[in-house]
N, C-alpha and C. Protein backbone atom coordinates (compact mmCIF):
# COMPACT_ATOMS: atom_id res chain seq x y z
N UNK A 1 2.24 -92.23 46.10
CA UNK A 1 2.18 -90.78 46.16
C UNK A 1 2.65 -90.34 47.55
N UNK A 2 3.41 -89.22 47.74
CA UNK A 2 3.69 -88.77 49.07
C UNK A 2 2.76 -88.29 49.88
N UNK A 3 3.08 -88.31 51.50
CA UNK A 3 2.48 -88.18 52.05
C UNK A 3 1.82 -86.90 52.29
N UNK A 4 1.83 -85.81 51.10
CA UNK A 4 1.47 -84.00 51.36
C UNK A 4 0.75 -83.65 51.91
N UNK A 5 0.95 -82.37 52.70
CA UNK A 5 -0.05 -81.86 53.50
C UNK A 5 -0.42 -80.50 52.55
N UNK A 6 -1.24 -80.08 53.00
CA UNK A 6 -2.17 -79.13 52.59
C UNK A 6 -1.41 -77.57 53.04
N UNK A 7 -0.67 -76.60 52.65
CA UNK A 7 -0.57 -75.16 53.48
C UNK A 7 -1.52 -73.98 52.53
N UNK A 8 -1.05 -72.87 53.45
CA UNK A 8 -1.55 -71.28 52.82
C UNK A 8 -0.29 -70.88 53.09
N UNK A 9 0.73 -70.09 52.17
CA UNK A 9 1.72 -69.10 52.90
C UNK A 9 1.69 -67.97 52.23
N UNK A 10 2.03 -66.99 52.94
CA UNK A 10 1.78 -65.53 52.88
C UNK A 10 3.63 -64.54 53.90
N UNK A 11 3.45 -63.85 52.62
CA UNK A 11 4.06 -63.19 53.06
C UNK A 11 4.07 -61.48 52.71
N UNK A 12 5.21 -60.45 53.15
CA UNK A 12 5.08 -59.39 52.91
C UNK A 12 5.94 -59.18 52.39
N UNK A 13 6.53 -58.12 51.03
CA UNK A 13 7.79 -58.28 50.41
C UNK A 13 8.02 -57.21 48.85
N UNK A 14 8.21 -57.29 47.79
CA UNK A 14 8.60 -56.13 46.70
C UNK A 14 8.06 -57.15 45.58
N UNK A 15 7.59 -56.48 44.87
CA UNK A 15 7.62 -56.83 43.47
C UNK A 15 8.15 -55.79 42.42
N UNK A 16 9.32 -56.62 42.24
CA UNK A 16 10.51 -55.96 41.18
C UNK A 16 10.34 -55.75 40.24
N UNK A 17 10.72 -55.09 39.61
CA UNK A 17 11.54 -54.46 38.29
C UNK A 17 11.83 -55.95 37.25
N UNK A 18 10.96 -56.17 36.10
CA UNK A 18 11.02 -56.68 35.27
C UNK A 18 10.27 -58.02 35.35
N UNK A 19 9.50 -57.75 36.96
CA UNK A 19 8.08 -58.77 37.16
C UNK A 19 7.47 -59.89 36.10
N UNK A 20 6.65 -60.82 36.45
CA UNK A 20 6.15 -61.34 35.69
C UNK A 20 5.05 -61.86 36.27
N UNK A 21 4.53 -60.52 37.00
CA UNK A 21 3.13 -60.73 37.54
C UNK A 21 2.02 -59.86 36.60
N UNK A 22 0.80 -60.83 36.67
CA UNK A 22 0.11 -60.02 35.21
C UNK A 22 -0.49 -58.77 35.66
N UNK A 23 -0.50 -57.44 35.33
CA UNK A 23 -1.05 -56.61 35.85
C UNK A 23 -0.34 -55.83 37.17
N UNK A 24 0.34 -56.55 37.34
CA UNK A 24 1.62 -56.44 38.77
C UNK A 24 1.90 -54.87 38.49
N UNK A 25 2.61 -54.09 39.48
CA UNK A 25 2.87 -52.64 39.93
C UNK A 25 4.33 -53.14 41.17
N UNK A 26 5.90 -52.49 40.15
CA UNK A 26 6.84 -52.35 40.91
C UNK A 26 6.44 -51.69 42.17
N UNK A 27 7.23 -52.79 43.24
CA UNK A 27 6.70 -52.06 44.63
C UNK A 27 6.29 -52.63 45.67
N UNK A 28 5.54 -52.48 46.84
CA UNK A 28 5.42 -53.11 48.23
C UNK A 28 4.07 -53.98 47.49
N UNK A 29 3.85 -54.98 48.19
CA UNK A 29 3.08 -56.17 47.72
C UNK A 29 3.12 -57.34 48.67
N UNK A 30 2.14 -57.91 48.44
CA UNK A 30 1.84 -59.11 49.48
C UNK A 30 2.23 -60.24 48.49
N UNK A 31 2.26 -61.66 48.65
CA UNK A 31 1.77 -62.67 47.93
C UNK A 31 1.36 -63.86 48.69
N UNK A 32 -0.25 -64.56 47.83
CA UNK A 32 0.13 -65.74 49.16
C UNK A 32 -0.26 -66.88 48.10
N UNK A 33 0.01 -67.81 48.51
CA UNK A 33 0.06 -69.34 47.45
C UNK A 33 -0.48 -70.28 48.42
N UNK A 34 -1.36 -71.34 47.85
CA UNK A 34 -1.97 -72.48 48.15
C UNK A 34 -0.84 -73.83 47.71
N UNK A 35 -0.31 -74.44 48.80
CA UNK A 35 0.66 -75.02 48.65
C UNK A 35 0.75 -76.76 49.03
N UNK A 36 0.51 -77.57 48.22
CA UNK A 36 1.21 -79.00 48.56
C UNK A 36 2.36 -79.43 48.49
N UNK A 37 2.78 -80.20 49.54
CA UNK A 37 4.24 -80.32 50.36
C UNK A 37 4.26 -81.18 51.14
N UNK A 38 5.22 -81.81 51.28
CA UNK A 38 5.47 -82.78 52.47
C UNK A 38 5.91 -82.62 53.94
N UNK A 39 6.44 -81.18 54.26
CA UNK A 39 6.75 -79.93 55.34
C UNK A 39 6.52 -79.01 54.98
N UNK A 40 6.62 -77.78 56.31
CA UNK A 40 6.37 -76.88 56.53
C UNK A 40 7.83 -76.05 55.53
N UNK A 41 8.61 -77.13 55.59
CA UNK A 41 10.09 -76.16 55.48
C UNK A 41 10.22 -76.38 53.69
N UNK A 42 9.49 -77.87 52.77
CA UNK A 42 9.50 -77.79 51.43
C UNK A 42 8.29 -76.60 51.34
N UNK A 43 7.07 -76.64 52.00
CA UNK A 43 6.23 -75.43 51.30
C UNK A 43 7.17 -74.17 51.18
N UNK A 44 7.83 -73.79 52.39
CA UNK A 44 7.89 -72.30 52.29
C UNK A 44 8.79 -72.64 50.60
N UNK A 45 9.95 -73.51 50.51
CA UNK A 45 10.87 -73.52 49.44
C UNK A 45 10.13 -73.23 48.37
N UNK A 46 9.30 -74.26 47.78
CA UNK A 46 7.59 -73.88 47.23
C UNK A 46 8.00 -72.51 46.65
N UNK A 47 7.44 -71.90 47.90
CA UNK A 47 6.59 -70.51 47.86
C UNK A 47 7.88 -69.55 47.33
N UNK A 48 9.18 -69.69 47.64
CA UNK A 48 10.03 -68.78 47.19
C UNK A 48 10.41 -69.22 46.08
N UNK A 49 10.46 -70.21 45.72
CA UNK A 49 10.63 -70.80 43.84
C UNK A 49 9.84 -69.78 43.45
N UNK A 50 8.55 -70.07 43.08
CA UNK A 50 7.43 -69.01 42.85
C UNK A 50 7.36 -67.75 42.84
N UNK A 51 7.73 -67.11 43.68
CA UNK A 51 8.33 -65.94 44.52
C UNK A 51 9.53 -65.50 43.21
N UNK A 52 10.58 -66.02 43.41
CA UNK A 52 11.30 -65.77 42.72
C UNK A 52 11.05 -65.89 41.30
N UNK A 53 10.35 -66.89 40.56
CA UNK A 53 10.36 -66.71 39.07
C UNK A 53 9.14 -65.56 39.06
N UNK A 54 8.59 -65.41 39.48
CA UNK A 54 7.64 -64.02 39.14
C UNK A 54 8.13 -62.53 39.66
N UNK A 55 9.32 -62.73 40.50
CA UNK A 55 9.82 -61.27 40.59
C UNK A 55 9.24 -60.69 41.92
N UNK A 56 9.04 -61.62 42.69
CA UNK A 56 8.23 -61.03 44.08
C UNK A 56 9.82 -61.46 44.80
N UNK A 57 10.12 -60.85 45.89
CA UNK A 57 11.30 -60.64 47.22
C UNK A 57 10.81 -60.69 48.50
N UNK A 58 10.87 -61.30 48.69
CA UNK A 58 10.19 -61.05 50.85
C UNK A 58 11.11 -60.60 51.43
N UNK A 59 10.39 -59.93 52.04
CA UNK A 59 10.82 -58.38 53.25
C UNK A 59 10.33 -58.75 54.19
N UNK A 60 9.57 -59.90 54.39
CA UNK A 60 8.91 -60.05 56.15
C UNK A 60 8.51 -61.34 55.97
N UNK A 61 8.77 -61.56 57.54
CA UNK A 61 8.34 -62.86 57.87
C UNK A 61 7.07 -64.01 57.11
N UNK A 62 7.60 -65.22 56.39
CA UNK A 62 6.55 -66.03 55.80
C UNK A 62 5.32 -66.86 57.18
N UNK A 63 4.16 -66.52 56.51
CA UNK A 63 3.34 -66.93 57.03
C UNK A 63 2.77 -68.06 56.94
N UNK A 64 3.23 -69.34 57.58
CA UNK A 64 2.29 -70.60 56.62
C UNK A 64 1.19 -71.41 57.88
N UNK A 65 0.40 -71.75 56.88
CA UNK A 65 -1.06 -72.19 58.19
C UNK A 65 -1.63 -73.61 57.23
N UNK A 66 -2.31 -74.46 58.11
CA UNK A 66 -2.33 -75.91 57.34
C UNK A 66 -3.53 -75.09 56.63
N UNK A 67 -4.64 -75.58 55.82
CA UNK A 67 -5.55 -75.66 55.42
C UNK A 67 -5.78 -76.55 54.42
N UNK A 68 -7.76 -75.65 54.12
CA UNK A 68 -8.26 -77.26 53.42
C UNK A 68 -7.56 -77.03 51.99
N UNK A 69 -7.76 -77.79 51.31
CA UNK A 69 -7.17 -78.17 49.61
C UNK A 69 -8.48 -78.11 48.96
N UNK A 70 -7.98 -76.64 47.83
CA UNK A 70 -8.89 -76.88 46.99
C UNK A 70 -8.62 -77.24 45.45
N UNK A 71 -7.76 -77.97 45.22
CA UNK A 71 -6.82 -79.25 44.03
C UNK A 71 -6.53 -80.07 44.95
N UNK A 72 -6.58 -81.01 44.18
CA UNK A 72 -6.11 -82.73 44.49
C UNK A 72 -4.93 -82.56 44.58
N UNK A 73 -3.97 -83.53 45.58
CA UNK A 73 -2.29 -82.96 45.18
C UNK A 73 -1.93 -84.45 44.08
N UNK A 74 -0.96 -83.92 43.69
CA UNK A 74 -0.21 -84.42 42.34
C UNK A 74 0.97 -85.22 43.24
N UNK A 75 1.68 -85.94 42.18
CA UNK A 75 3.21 -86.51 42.49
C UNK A 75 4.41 -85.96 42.70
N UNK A 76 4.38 -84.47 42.79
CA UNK A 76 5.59 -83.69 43.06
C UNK A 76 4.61 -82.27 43.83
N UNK A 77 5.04 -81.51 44.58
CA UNK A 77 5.25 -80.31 45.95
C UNK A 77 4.56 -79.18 44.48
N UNK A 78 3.60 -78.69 45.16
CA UNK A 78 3.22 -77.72 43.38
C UNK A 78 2.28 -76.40 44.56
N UNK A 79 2.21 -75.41 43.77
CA UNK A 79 1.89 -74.55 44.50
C UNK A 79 0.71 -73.76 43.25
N UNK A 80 -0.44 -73.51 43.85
CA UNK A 80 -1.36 -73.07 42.74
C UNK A 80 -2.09 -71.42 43.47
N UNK A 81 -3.08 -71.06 42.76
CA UNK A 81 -4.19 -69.96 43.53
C UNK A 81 -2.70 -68.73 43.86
N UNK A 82 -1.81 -68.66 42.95
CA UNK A 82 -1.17 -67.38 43.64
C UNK A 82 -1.80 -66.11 43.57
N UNK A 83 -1.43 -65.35 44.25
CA UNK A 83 -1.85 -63.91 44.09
C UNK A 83 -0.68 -63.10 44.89
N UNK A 84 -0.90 -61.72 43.65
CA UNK A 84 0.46 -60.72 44.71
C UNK A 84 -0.67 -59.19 44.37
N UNK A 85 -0.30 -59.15 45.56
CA UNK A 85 -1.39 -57.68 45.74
C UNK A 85 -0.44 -56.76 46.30
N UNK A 86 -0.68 -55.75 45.61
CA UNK A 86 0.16 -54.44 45.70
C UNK A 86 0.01 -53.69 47.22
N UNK A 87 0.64 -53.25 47.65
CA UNK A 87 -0.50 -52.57 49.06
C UNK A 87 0.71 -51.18 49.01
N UNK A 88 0.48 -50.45 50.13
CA UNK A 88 1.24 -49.43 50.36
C UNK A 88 2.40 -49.63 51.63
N UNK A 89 3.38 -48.84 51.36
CA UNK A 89 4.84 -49.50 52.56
C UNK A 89 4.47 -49.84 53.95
N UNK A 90 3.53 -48.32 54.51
CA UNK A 90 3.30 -48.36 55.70
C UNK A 90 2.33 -49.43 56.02
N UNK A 91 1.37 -49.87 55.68
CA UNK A 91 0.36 -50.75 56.29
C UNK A 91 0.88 -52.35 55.36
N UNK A 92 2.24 -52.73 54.87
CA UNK A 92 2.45 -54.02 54.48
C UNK A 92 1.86 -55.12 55.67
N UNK A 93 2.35 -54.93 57.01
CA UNK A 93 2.66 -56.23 57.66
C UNK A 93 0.76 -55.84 57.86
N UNK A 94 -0.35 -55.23 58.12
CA UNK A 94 -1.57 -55.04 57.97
C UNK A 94 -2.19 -55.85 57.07
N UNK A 95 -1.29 -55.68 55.39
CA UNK A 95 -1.89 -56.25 54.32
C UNK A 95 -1.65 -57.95 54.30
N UNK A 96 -0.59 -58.25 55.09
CA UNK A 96 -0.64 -59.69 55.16
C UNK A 96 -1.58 -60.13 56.17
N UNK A 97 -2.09 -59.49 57.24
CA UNK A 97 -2.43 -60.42 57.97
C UNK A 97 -4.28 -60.34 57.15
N UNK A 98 -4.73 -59.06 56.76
CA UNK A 98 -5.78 -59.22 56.07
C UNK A 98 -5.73 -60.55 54.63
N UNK A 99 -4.50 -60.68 54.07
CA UNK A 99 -4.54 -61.71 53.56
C UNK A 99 -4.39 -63.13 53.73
N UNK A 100 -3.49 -63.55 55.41
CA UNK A 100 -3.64 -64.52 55.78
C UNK A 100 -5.28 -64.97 56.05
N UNK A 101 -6.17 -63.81 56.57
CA UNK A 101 -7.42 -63.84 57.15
C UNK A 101 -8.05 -64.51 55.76
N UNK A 102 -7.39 -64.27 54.58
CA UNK A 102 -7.95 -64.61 53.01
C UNK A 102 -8.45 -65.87 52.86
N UNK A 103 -7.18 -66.17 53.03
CA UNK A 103 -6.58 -67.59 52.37
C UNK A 103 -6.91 -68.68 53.64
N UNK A 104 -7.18 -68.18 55.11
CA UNK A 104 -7.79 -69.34 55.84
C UNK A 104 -8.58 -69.64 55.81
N UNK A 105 -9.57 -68.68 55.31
CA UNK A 105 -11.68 -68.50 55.61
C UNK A 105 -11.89 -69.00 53.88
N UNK A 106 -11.23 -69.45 53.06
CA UNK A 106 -11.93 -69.50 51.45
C UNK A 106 -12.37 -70.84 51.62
């Protein structure tokens, strides 16, 4: 099994037009994913696979921080616990860092 490390990444960004987030709202939105990976640079890839098949776009800088694992990691880079939260334009880069604060303290 590879050697994976544990991340959180978060970012700030749109959720589009024809989404496939459940309950999702076209528009400014956060998302952050619990991520196993072997780097910093396969998580973020990870996170924009993801990103992209659900219709989320980043508009701002990705946020990634080690943390603990709460799944066992598997034989291939897998990303679980997503969430995309809607927020408003002006306070986006606000809504990430309240969600980085999320995803470090769980």
């Amino acid at each position: 099994m590879a050697d994976f490390k544990h991340f959180s990444v978060v970012a700030g960004g749109d959720t589009v037009e024809g989404h496939q987030v459940p309950d999702g709202v076209v528009g400014p939105s956060v998302m952050s994913a619990k991520i196993w990976a072997d780097s910093v640079e396969q998580a973020v890839d990870v996170y924009c696979e993801v990103g992209n098949h659900l219709g989320f776009r980043i508009e701002q800088n990705v946020e990634v921080h080690r943390t603990p694992a709460k799944q066992a990691k598997r034989e291939q880079p897998f990303a679980y616990e997503v969430r995309v939260i809607p927020c408003a334009e002006h306070n986006r880069a606000e809504s990430v860092q309240v969600e980085v604060e999320n995803v470090r303290n769980e």
